[in-house]
C-alpha atoms as a PDB file:
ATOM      1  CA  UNK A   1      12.750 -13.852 -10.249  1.00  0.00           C
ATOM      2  CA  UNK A   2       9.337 -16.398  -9.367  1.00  0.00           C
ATOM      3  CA  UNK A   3       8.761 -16.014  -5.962  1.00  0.00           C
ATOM      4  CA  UNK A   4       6.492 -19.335  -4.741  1.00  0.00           C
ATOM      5  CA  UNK A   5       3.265 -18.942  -3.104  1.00  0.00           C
ATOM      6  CA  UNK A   6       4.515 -20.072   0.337  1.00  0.00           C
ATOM      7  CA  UNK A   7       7.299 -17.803   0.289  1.00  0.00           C
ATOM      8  CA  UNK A   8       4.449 -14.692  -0.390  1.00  0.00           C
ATOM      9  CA  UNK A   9       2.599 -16.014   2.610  1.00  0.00           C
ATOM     10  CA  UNK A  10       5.804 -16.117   4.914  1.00  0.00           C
ATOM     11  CA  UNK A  11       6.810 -12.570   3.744  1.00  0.00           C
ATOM     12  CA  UNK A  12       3.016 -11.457   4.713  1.00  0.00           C
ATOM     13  CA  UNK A  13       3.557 -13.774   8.387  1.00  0.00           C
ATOM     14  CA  UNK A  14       6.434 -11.931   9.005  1.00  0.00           C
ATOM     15  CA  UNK A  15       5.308  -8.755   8.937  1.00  0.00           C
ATOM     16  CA  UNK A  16       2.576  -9.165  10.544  1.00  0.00           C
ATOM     17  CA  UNK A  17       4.626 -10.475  13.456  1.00  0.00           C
ATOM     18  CA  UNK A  18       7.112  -7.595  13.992  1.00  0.00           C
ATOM     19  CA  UNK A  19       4.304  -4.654  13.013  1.00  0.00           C
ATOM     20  CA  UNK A  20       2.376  -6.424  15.898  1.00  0.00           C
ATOM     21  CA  UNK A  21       5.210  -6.030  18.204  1.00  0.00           C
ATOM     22  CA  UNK A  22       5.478  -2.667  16.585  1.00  0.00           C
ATOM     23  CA  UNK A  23       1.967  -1.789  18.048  1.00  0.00           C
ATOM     24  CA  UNK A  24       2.901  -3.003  21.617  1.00  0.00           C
ATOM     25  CA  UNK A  25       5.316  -1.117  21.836  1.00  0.00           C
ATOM     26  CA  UNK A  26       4.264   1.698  20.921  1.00  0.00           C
ATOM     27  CA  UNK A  27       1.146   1.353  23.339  1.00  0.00           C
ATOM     28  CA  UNK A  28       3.715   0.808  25.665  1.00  0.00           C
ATOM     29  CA  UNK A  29       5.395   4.065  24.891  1.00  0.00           C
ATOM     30  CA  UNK A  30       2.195   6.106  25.142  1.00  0.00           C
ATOM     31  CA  UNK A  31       2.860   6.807  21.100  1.00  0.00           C
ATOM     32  CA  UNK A  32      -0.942   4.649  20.260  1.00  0.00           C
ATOM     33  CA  UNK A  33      -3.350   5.589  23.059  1.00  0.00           C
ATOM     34  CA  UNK A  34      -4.798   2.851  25.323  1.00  0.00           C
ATOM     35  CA  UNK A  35      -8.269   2.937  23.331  1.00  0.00           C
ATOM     36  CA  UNK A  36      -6.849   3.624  20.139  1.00  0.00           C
ATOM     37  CA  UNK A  37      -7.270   0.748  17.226  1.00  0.00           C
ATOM     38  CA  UNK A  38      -3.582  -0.210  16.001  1.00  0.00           C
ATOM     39  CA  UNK A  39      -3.823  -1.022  11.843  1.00  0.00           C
ATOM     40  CA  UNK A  40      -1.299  -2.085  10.349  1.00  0.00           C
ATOM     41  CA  UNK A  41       0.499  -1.736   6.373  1.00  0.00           C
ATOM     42  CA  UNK A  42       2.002  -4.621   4.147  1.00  0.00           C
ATOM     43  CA  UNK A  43       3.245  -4.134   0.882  1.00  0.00           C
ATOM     44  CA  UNK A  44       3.674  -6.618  -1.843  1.00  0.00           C
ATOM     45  CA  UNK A  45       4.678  -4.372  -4.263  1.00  0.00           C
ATOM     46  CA  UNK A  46       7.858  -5.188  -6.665  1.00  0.00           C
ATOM     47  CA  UNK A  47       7.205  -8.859  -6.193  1.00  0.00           C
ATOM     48  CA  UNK A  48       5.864 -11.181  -8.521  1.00  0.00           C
ATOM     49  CA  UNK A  49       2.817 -12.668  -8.140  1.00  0.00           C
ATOM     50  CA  UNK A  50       2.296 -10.776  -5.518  1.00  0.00           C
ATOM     51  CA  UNK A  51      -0.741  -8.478  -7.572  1.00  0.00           C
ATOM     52  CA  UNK A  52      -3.623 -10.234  -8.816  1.00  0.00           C
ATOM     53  CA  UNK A  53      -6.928 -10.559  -8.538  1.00  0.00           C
ATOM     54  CA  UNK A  54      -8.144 -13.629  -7.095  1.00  0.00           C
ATOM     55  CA  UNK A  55     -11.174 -14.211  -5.540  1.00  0.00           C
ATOM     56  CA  UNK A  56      -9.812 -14.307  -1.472  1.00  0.00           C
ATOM     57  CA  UNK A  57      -6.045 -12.462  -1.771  1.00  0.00           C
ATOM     58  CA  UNK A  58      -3.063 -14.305  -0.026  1.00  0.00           C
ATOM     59  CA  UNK A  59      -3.049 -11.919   2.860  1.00  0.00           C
ATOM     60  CA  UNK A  60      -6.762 -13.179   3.592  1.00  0.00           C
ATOM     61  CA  UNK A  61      -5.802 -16.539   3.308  1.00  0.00           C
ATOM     62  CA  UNK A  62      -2.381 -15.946   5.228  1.00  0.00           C
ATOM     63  CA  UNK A  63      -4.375 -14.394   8.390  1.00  0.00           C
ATOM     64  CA  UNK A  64      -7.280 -16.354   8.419  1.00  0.00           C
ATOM     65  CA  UNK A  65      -6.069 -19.876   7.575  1.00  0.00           C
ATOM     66  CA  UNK A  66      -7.344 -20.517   4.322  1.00  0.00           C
ATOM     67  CA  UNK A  67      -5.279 -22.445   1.567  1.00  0.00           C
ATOM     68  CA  UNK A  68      -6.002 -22.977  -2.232  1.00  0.00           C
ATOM     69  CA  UNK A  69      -9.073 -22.309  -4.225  1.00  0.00           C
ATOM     70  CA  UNK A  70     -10.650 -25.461  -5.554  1.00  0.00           C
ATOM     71  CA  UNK A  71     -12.955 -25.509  -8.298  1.00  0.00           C
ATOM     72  CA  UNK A  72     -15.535 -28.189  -9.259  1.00  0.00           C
ATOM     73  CA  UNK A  73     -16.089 -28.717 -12.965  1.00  0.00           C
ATOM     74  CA  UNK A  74     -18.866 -30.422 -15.279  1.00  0.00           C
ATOM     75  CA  UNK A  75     -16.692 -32.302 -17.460  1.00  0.00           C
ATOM     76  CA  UNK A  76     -19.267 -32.536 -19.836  1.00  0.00           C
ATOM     77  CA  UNK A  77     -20.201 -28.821 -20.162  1.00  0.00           C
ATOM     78  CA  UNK A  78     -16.337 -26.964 -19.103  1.00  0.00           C
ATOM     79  CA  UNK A  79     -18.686 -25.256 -16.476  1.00  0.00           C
ATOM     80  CA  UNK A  80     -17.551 -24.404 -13.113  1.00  0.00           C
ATOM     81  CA  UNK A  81     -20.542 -25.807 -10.764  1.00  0.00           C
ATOM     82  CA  UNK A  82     -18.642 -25.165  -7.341  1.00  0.00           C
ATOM     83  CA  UNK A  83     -16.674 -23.227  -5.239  1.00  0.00           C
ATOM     84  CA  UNK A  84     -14.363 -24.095  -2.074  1.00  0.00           C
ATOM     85  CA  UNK A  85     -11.141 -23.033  -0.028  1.00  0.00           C
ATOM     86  CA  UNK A  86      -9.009 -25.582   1.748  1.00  0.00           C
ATOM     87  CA  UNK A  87      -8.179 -24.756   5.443  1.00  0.00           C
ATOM     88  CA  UNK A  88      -4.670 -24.552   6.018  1.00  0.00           C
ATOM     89  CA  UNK A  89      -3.629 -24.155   9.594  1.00  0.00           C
ATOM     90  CA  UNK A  90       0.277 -23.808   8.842  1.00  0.00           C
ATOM     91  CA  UNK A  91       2.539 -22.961   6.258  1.00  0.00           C
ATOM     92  CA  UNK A  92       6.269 -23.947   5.931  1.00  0.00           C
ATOM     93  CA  UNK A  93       9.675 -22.670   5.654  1.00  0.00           C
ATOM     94  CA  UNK A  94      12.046 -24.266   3.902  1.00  0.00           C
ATOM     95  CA  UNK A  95      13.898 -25.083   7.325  1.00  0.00           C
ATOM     96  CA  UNK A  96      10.923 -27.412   7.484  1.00  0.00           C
ATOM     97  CA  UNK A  97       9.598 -25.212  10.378  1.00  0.00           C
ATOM     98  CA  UNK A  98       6.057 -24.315  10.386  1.00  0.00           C
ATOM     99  CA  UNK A  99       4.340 -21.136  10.655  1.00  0.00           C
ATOM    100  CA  UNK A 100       0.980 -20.160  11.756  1.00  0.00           C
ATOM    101  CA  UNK A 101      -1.796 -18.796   9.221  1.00  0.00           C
ATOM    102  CA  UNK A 102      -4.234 -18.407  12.246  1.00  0.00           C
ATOM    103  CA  UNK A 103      -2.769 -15.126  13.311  1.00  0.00           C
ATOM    104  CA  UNK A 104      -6.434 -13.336  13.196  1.00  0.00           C
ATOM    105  CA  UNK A 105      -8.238 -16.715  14.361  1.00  0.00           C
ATOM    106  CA  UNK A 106      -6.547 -16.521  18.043  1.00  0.00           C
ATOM    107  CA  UNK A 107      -5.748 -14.280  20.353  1.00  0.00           C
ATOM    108  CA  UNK A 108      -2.082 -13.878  18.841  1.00  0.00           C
ATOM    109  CA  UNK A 109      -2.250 -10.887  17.227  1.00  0.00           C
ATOM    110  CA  UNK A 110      -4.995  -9.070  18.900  1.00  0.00           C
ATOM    111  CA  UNK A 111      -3.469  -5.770  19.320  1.00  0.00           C
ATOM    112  CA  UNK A 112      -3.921  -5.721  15.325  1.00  0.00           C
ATOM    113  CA  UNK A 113      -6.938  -4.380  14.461  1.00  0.00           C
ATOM    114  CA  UNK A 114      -6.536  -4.669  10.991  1.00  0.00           C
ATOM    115  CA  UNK A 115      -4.268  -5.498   7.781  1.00  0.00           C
ATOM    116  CA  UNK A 116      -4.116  -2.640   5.094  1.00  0.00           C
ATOM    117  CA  UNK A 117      -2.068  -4.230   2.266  1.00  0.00           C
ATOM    118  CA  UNK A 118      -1.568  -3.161  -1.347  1.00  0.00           C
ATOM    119  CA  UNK A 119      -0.119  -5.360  -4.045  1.00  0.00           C
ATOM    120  CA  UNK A 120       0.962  -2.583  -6.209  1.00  0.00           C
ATOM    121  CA  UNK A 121       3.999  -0.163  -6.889  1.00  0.00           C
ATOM    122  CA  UNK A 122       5.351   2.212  -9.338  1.00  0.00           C
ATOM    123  CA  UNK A 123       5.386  -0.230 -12.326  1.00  0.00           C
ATOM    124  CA  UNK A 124       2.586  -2.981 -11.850  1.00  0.00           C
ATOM    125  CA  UNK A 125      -0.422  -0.950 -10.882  1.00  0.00           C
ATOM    126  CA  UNK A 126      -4.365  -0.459 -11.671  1.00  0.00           C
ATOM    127  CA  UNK A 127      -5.129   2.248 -13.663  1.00  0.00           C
ATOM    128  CA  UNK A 128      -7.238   3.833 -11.054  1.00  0.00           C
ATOM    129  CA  UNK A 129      -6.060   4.321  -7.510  1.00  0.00           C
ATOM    130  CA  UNK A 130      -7.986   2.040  -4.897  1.00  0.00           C
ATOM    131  CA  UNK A 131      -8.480  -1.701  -6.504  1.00  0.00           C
ATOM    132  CA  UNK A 132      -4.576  -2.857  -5.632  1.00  0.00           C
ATOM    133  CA  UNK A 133      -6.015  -2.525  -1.493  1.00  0.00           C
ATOM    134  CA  UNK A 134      -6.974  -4.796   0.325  1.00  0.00           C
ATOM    135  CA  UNK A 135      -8.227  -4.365   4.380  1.00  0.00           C
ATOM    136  CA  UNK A 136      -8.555  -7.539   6.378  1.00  0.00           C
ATOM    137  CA  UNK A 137     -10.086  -7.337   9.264  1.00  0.00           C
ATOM    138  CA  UNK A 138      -8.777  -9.330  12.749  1.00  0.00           C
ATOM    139  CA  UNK A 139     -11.985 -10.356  14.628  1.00  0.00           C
ATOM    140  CA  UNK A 140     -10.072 -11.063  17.855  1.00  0.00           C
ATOM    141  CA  UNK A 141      -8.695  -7.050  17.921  1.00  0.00           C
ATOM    142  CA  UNK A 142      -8.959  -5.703  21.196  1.00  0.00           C
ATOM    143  CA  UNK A 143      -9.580  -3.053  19.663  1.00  0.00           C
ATOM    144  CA  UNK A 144     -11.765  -3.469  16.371  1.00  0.00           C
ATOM    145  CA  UNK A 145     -12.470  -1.257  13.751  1.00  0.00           C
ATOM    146  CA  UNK A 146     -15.921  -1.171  11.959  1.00  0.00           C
ATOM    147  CA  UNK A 147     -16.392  -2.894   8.047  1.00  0.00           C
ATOM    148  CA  UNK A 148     -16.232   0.579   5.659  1.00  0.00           C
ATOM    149  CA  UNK A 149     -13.448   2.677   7.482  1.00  0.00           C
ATOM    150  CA  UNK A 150     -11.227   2.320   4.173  1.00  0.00           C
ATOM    151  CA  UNK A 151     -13.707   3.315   1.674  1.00  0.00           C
ATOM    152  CA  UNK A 152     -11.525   1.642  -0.959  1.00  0.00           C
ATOM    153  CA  UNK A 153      -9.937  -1.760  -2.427  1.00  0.00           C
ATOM    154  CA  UNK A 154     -11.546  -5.166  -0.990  1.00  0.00           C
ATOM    155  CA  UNK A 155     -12.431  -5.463   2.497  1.00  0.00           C
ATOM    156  CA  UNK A 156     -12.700  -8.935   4.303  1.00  0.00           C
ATOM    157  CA  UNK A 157     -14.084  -9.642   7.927  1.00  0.00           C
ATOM    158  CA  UNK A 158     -14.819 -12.759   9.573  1.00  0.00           C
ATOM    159  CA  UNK A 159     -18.347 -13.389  11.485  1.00  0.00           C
ATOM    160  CA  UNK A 160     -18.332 -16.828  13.017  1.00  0.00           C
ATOM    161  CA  UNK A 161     -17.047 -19.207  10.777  1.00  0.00           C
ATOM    162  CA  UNK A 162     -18.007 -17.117   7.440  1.00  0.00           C
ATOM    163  CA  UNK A 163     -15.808 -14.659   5.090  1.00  0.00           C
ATOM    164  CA  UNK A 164     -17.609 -11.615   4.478  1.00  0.00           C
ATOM    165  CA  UNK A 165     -16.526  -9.227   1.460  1.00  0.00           C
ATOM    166  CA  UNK A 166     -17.117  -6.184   0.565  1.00  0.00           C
ATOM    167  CA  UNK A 167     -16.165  -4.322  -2.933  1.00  0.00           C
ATOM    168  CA  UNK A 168     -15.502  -0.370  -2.755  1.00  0.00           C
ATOM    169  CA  UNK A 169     -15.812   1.320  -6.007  1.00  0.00           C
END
């Protein structure tokens, strides 16, 4: 079954939102310490398109409000010559309602330090554990974690309005 790309992005939305209220609550409940950084998991494994490697991953793009890569191409050579993302504020649901992809830009989600999420599972994987992760990192945490604590996978952080990336072998 195709799942569309807007559908992906909800599915990542989603659980964002409830693991977020997850973390409340369990600061709440004494379970996360008061000074402890909450991090949170999303899997995409078992769906299609949901592994791939493109050059910012949908659950970058999904927190950080970032649409479709565009490419600009020399007609004359077939050479790409340039590089851009779209911002995209919102995405919708079929209802027509629209949801947020500014969950790391605001204050919304700020008990999130982080996004671990893996596209992989038991049949679609890299032949090396590591590549399928991906950590994205919320600069409005309250509690932040530092670029490098998951030495593996892609890691993504925002400074201002630039994407940083790093690439763990």
């Amino acid at each position: 079954m195709w799942v569309n790309e807007d559908s992906l992005t909800l599915r990542i939305l989603t659980a964002l939102g409830s693991k977020a209220e997850g973390c409340m609550k369990y600061r709440a409940q004494g379970v996360i310490e008061a000074n402890d950084a909450c991090v949170v998991a999303i899997g995409a494994g078992g769906l299609k398109s949901a592994y791939g490697w493109r050059e910012i991953p949908r659950v970058v793009r999904a927190v950080y409000g970032l649409g479709k890569e565009q490419y600009e191409v020399d007609l004359e050579t077939s050479q790409v010559v340039g590089w851009s993302i779209k911002a995209q504020d919102q995405v919708a649901k079929r209802s027509g309602e629209t949801v947020s992809m500014r969950g790391f830009l605001d204050s919304t989600n700020s008990d999130v330090a982080g996004i671990l999420y893996a596209w992989a599972d038991e049949i679609n994987r890299p032949p090396a554990a590591g590549p399928e992760f991906v950590f994205v990192h919320n600069p409005n945490a309250a509690r932040p974690v530092l670029p490098g604590l998951f030495p593996f996978g892609r890691e993504f952080w925002m400074e201002g309005d630039l994407l940083h990336r790093a690439v763990h072998e």
